[in-house]
PDB file of N, CA and C in Angstrom:
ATOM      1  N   UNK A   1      26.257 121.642-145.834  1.00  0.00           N
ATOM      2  CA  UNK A   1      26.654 122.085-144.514  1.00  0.00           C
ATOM      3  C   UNK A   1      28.110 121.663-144.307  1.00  0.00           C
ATOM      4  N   UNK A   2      29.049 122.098-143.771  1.00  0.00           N
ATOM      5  CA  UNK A   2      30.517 122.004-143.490  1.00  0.00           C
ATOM      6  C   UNK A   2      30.771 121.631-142.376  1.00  0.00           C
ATOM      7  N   UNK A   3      31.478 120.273-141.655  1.00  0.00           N
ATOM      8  CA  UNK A   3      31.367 119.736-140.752  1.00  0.00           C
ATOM      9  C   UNK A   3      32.586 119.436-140.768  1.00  0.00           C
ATOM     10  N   UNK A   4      32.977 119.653-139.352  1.00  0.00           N
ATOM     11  CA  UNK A   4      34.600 119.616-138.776  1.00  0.00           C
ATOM     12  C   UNK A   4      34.820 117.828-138.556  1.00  0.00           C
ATOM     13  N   UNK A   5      36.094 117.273-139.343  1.00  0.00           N
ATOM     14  CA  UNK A   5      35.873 116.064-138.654  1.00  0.00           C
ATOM     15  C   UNK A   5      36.991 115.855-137.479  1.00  0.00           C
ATOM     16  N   UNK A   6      36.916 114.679-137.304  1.00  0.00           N
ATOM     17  CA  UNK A   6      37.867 114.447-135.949  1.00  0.00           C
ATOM     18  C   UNK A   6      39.718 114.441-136.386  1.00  0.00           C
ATOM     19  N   UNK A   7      39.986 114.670-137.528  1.00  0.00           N
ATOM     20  CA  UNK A   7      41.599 114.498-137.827  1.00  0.00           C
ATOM     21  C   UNK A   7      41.734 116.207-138.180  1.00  0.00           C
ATOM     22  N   UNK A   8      40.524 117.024-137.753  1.00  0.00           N
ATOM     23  CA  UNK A   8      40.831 118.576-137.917  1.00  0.00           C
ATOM     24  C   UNK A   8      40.435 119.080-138.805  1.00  0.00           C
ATOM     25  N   UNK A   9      39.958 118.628-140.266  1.00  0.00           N
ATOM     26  CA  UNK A   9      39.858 118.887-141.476  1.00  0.00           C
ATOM     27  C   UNK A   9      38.606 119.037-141.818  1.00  0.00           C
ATOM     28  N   UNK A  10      37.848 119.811-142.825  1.00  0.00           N
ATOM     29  CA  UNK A  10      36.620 119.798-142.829  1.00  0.00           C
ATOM     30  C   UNK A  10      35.950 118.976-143.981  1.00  0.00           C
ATOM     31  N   UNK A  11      34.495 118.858-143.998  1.00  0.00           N
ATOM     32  CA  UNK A  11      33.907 118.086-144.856  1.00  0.00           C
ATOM     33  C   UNK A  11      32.824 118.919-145.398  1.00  0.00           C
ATOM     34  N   UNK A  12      32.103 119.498-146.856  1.00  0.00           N
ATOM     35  CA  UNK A  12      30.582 119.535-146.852  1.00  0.00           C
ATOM     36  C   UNK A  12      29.977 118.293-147.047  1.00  0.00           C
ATOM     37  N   UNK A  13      28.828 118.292-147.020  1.00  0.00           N
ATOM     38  CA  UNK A  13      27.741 117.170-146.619  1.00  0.00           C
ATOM     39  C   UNK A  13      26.640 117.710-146.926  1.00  0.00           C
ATOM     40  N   UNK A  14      25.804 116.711-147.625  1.00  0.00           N
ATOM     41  CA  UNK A  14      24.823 117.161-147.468  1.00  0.00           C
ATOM     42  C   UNK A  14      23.599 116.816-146.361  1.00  0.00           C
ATOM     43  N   UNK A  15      22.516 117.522-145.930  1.00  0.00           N
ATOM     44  CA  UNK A  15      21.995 117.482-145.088  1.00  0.00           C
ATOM     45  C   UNK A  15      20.279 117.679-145.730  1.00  0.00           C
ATOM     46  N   UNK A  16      18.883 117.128-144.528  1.00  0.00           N
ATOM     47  CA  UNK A  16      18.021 117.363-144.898  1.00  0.00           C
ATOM     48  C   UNK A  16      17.358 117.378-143.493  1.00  0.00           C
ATOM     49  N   UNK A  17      15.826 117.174-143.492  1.00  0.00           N
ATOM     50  CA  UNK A  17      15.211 116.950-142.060  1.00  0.00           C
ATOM     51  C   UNK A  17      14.267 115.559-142.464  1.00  0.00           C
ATOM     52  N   UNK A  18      14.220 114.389-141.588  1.00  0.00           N
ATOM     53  CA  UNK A  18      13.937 113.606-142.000  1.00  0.00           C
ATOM     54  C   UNK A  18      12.892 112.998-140.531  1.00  0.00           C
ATOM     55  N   UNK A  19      11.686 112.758-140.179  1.00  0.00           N
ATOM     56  CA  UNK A  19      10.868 111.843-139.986  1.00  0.00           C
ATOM     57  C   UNK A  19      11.203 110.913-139.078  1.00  0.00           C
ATOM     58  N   UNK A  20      11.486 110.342-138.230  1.00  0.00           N
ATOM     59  CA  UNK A  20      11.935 108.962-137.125  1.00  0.00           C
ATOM     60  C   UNK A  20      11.433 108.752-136.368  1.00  0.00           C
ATOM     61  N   UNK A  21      11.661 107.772-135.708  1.00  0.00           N
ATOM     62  CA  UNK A  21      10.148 107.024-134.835  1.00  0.00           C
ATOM     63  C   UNK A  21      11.650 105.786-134.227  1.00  0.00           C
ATOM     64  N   UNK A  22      10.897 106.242-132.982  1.00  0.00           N
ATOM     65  CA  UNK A  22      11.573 105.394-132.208  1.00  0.00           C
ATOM     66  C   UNK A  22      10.765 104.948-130.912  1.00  0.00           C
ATOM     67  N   UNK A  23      10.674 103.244-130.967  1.00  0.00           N
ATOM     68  CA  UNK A  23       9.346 102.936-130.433  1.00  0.00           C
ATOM     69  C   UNK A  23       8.160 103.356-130.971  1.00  0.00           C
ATOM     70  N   UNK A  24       7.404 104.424-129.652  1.00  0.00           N
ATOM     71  CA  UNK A  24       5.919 104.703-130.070  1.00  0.00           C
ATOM     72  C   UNK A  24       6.374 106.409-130.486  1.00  0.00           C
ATOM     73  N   UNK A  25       7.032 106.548-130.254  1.00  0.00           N
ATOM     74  CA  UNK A  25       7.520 108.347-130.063  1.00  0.00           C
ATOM     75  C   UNK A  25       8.139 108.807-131.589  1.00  0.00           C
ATOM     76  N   UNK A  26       7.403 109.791-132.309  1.00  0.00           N
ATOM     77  CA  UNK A  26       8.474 110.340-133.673  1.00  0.00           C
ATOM     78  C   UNK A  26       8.372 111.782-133.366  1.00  0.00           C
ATOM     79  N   UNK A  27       9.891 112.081-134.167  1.00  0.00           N
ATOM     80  CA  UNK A  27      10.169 113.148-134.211  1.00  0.00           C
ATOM     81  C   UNK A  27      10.845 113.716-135.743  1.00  0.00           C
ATOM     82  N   UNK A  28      10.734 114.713-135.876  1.00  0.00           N
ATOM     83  CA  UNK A  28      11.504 115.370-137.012  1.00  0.00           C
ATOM     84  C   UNK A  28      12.871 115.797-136.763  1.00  0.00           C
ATOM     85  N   UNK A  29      13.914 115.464-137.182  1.00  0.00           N
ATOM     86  CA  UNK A  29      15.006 115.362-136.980  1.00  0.00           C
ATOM     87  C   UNK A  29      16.374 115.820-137.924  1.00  0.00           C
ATOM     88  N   UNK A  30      17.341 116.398-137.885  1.00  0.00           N
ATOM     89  CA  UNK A  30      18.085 116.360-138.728  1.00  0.00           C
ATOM     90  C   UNK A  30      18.793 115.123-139.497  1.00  0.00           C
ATOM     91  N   UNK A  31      18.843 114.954-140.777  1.00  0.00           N
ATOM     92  CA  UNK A  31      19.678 113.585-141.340  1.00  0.00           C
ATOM     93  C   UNK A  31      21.053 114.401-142.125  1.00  0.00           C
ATOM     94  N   UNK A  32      22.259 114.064-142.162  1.00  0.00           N
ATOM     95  CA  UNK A  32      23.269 113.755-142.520  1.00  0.00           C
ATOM     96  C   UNK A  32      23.430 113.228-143.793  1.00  0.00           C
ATOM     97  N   UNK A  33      24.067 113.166-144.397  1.00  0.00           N
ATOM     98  CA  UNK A  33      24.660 112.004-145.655  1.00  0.00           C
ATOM     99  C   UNK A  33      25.729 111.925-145.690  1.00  0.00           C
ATOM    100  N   UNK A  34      26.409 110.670-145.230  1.00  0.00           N
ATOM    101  CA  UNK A  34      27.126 110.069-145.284  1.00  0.00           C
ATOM    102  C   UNK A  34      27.827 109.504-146.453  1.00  0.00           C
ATOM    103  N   UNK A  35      29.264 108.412-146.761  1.00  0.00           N
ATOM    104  CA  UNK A  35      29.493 107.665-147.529  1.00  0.00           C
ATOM    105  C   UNK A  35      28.287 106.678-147.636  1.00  0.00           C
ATOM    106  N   UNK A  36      27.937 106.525-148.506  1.00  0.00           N
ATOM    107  CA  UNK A  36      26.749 105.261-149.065  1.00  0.00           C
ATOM    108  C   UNK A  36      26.952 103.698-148.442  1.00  0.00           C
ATOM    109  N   UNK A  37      28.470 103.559-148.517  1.00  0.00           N
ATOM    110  CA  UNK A  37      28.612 102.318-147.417  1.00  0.00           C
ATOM    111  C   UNK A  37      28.701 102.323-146.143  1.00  0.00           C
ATOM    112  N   UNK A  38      28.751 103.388-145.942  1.00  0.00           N
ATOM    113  CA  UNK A  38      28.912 103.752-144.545  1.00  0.00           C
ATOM    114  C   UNK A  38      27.932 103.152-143.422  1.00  0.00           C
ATOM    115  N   UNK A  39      27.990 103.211-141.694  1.00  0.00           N
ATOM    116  CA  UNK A  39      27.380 102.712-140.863  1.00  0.00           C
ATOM    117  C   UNK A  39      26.329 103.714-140.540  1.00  0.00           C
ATOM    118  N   UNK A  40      25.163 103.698-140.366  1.00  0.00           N
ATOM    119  CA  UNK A  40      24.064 104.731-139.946  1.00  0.00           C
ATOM    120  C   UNK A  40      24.658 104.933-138.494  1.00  0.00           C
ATOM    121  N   UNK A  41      24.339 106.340-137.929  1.00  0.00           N
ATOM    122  CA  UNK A  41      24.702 106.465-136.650  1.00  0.00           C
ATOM    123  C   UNK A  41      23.666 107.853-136.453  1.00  0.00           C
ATOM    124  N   UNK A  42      23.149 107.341-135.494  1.00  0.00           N
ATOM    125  CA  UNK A  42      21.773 108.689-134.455  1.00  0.00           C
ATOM    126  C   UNK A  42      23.028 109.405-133.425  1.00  0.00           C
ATOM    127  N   UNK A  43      22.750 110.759-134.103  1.00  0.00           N
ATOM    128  CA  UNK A  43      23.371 111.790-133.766  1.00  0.00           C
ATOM    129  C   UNK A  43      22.515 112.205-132.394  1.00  0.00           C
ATOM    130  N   UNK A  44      23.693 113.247-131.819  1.00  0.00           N
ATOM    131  CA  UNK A  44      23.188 113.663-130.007  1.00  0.00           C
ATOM    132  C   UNK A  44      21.656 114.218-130.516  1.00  0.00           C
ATOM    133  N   UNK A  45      22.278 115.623-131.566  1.00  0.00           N
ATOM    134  CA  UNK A  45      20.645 116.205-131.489  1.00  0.00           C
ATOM    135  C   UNK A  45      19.722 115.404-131.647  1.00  0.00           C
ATOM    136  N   UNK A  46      19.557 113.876-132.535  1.00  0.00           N
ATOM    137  CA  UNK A  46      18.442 113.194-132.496  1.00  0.00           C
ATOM    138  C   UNK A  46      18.081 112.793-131.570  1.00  0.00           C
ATOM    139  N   UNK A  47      18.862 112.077-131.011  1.00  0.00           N
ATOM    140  CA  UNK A  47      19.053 111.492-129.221  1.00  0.00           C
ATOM    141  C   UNK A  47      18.512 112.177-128.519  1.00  0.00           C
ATOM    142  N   UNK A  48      18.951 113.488-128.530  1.00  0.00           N
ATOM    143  CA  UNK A  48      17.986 114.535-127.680  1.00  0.00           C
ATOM    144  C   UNK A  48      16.774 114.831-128.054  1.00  0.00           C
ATOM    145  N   UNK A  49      16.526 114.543-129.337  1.00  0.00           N
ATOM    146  CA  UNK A  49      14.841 115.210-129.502  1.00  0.00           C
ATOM    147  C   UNK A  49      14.033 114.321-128.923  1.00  0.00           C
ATOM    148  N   UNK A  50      14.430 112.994-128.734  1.00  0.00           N
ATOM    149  CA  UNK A  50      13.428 112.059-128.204  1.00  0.00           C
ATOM    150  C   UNK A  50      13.830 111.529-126.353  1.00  0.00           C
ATOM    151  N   UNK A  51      14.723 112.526-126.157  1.00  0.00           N
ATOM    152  CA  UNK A  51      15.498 112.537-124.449  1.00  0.00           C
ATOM    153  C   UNK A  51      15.962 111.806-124.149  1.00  0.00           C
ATOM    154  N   UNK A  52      16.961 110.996-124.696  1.00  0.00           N
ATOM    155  CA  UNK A  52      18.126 109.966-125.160  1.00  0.00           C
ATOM    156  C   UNK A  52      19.448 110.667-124.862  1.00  0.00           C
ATOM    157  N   UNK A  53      20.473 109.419-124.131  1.00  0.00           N
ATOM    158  CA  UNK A  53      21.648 109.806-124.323  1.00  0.00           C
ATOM    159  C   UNK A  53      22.715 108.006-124.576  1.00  0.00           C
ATOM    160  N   UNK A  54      23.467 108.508-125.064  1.00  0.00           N
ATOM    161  CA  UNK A  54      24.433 107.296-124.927  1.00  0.00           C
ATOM    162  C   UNK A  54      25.175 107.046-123.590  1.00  0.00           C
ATOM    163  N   UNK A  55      25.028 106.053-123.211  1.00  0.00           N
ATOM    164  CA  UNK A  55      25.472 105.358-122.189  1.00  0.00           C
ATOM    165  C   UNK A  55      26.639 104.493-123.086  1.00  0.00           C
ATOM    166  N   UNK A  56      27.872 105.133-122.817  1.00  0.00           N
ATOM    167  CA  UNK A  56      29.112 104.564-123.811  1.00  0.00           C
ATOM    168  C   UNK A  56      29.943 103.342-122.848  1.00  0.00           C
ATOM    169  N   UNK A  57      29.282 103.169-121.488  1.00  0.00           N
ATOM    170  CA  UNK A  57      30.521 102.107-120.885  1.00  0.00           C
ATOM    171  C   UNK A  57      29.306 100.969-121.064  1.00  0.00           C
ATOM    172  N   UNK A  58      27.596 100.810-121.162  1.00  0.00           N
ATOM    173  CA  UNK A  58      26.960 100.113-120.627  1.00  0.00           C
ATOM    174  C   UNK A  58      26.700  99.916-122.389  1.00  0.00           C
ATOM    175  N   UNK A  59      27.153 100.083-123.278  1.00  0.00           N
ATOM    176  CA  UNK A  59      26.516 100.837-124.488  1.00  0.00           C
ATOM    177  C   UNK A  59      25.046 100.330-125.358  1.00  0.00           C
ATOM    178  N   UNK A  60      24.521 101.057-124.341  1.00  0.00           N
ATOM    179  CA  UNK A  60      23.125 101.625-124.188  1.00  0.00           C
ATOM    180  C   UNK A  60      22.684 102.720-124.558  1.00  0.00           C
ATOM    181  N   UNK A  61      21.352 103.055-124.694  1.00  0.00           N
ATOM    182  CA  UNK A  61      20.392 104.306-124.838  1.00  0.00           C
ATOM    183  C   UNK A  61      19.891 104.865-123.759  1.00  0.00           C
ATOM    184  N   UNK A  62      19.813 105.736-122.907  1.00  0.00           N
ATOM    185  CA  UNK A  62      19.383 105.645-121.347  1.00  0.00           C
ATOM    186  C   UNK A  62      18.548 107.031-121.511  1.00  0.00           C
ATOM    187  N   UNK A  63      17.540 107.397-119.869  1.00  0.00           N
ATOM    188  CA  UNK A  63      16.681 108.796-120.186  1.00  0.00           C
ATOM    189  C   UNK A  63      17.412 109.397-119.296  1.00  0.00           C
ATOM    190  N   UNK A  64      18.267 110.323-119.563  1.00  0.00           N
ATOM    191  CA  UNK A  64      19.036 110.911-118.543  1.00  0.00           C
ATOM    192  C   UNK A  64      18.267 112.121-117.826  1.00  0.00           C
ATOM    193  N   UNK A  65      18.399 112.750-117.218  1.00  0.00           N
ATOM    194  CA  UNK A  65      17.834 114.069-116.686  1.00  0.00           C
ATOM    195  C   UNK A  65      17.992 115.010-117.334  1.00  0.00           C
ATOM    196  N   UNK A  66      16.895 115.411-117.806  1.00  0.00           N
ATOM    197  CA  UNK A  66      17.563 117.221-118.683  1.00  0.00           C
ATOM    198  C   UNK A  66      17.169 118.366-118.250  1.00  0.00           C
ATOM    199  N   UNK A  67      17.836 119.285-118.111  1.00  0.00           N
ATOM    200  CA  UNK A  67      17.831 120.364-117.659  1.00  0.00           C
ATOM    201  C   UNK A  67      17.748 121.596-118.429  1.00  0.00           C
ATOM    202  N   UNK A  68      17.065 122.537-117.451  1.00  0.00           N
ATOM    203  CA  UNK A  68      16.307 124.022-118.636  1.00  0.00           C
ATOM    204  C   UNK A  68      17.407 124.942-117.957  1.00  0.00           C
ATOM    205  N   UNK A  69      17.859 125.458-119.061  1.00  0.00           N
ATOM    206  CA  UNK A  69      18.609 126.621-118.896  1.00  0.00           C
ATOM    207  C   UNK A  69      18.239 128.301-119.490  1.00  0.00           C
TER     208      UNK A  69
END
């Protein structure tokens, strides 16, 4: 998959669907691959499958309100 990074430039990557559980709640989710040393990081769509958002000033996990469009 080809993923835009933040200095403009693109990356492929590979990608799969992977299994997660957070707390009592799992979901099937997209996974990423990263550099191998790299830091794990839960992406929005995961965040969202389980109705998660980042709270970046409190930096927290919070249930925000979601809305149907």
């Amino acid at each position: 998959m080809r993923f835009t990074l933040p200095n403009g430039g693109c990356k492929m990557l590979p990608m799969t669907e992977v299994r997660m559980r957070i707390n009592s709640q799992e979901r099937t989710t997209i996974c990423v691959y990263g550099k191998s040393d790299g830091e794990p990081i839960l992406g929005r769509h995961t965040l969202a499958a389980f109705g998660l958002a980042a709270d970046h000033e409190a930096e927290t996990l919070v249930q925000p309100d979601m809305f149907l469009s």
